[in-house]
C-alpha atoms as a PDB file:
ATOM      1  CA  UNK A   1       0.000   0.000   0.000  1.00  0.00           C
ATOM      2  CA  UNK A   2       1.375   3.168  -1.029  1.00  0.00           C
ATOM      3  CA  UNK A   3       1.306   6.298   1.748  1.00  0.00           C
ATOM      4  CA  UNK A   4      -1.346   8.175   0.081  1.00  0.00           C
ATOM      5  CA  UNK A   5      -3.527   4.490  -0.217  1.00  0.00           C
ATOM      6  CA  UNK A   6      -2.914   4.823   3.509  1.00  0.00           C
ATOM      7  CA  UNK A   7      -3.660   8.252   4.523  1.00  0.00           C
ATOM      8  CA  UNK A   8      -6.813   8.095   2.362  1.00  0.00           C
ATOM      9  CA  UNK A   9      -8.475   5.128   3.972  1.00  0.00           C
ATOM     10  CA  UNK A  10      -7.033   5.779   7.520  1.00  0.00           C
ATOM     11  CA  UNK A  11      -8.947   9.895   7.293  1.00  0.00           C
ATOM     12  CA  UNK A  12     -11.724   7.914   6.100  1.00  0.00           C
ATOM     13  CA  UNK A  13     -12.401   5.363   8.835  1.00  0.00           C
ATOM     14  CA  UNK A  14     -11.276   7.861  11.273  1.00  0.00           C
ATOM     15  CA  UNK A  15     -13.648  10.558  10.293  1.00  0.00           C
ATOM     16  CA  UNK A  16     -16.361   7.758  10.353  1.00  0.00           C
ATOM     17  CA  UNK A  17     -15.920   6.336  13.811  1.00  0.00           C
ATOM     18  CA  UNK A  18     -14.958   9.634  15.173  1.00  0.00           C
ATOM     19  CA  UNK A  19     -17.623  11.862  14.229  1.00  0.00           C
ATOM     20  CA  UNK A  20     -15.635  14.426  12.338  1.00  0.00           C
ATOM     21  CA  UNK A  21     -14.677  16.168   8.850  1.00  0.00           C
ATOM     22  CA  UNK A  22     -11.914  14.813   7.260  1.00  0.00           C
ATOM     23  CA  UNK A  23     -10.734  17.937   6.303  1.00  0.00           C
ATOM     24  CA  UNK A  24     -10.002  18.771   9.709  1.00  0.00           C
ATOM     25  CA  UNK A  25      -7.205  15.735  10.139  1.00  0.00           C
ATOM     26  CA  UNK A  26      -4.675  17.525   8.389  1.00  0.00           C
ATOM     27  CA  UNK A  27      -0.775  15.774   8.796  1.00  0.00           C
ATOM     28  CA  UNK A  28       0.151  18.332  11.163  1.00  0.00           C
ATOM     29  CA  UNK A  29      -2.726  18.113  13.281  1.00  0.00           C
ATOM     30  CA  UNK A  30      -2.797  16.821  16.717  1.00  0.00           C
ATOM     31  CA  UNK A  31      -4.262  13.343  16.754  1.00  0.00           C
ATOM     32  CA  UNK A  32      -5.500  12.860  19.791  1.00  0.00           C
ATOM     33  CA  UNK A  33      -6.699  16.246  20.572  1.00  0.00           C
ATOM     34  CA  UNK A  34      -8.545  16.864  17.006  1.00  0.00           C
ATOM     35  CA  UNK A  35      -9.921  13.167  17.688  1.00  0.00           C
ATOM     36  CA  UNK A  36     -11.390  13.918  21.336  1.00  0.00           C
ATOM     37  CA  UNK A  37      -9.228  10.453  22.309  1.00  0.00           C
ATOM     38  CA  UNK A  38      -8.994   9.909  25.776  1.00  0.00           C
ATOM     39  CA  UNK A  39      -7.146   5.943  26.196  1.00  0.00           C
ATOM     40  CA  UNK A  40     -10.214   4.284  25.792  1.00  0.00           C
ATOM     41  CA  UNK A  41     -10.499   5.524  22.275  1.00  0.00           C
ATOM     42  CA  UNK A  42      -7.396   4.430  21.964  1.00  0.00           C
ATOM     43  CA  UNK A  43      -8.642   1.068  21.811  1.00  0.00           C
ATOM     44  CA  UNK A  44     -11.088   1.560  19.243  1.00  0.00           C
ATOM     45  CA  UNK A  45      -8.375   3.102  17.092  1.00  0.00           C
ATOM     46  CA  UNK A  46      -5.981  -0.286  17.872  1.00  0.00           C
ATOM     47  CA  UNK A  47      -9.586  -2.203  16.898  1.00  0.00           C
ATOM     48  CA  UNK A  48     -10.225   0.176  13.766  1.00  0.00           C
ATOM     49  CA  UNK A  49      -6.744  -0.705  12.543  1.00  0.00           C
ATOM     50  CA  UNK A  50      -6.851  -4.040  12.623  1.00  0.00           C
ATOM     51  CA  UNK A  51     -10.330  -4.641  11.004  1.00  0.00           C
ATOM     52  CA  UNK A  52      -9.161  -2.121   7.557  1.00  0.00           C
ATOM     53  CA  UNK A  53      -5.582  -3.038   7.659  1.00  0.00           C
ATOM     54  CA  UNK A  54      -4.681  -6.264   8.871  1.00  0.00           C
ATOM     55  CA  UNK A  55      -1.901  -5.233  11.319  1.00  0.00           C
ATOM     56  CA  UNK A  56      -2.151  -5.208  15.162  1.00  0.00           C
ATOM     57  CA  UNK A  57      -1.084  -2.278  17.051  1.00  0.00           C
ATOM     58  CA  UNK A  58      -0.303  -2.225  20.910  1.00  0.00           C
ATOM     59  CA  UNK A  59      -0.348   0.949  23.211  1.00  0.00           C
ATOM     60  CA  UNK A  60       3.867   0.895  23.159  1.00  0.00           C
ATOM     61  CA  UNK A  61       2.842   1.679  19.440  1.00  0.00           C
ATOM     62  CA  UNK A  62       1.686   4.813  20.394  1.00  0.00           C
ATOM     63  CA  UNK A  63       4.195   6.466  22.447  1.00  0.00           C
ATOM     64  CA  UNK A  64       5.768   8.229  19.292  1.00  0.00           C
ATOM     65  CA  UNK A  65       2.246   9.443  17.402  1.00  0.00           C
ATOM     66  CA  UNK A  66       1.822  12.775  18.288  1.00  0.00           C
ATOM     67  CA  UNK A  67       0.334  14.131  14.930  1.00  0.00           C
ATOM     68  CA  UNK A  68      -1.359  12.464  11.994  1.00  0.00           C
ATOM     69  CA  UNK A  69       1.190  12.031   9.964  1.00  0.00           C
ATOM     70  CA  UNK A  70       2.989   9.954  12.963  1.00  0.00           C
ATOM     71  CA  UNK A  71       0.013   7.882  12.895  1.00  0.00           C
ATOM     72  CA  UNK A  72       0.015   7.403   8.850  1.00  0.00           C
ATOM     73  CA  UNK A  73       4.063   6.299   8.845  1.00  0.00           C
ATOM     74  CA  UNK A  74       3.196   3.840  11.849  1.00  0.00           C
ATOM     75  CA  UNK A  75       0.730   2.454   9.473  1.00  0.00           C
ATOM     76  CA  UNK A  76       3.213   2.462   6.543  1.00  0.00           C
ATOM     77  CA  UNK A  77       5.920   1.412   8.445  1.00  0.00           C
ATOM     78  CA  UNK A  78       4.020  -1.573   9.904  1.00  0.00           C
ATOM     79  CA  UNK A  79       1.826  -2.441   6.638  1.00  0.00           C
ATOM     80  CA  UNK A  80       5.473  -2.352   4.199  1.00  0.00           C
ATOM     81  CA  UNK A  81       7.443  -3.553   6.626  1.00  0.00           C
END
């Protein structure tokens, strides 16, 4: 999957289950605070991941993804790696 395949379907589930415009997740943007995630939601995002790309994620995962793009080179990283 390239990074853009990523990005694309990763705004799009995340808009979804989060109840916001994509627009707004922009690659600078704060994840969780544009998101509303408190570690509970966390869990859904762990959950989300797995179910539309195939890869598990664990909290430890986390501890670097600060901003969306973070969050879209986990993905890569894990999904091409």
């Amino acid at each position: 999957m390239t990074k853009e395949e990523i990005i694309l379907k990763a705004n799009e589930v995340l808009a979804d289950e989060f109840e916001t415009d994509v627009e707004t997740l922009l690659p600078d943007a704060p994840l969780k605070e544009t998101l509303g995630l408190d570690s509970l939601d966390l869990v859904d995002v762990v959950v989300l991941v797995e179910q539309n790309f195939g890869i598990t994620l664990t909290a430890p995962d986390f501890v670097g993804v600060k901003t969306f793009d973070d969050f879209y080179e986990l993905l890569y990283k894990r999904i091409n790696g």
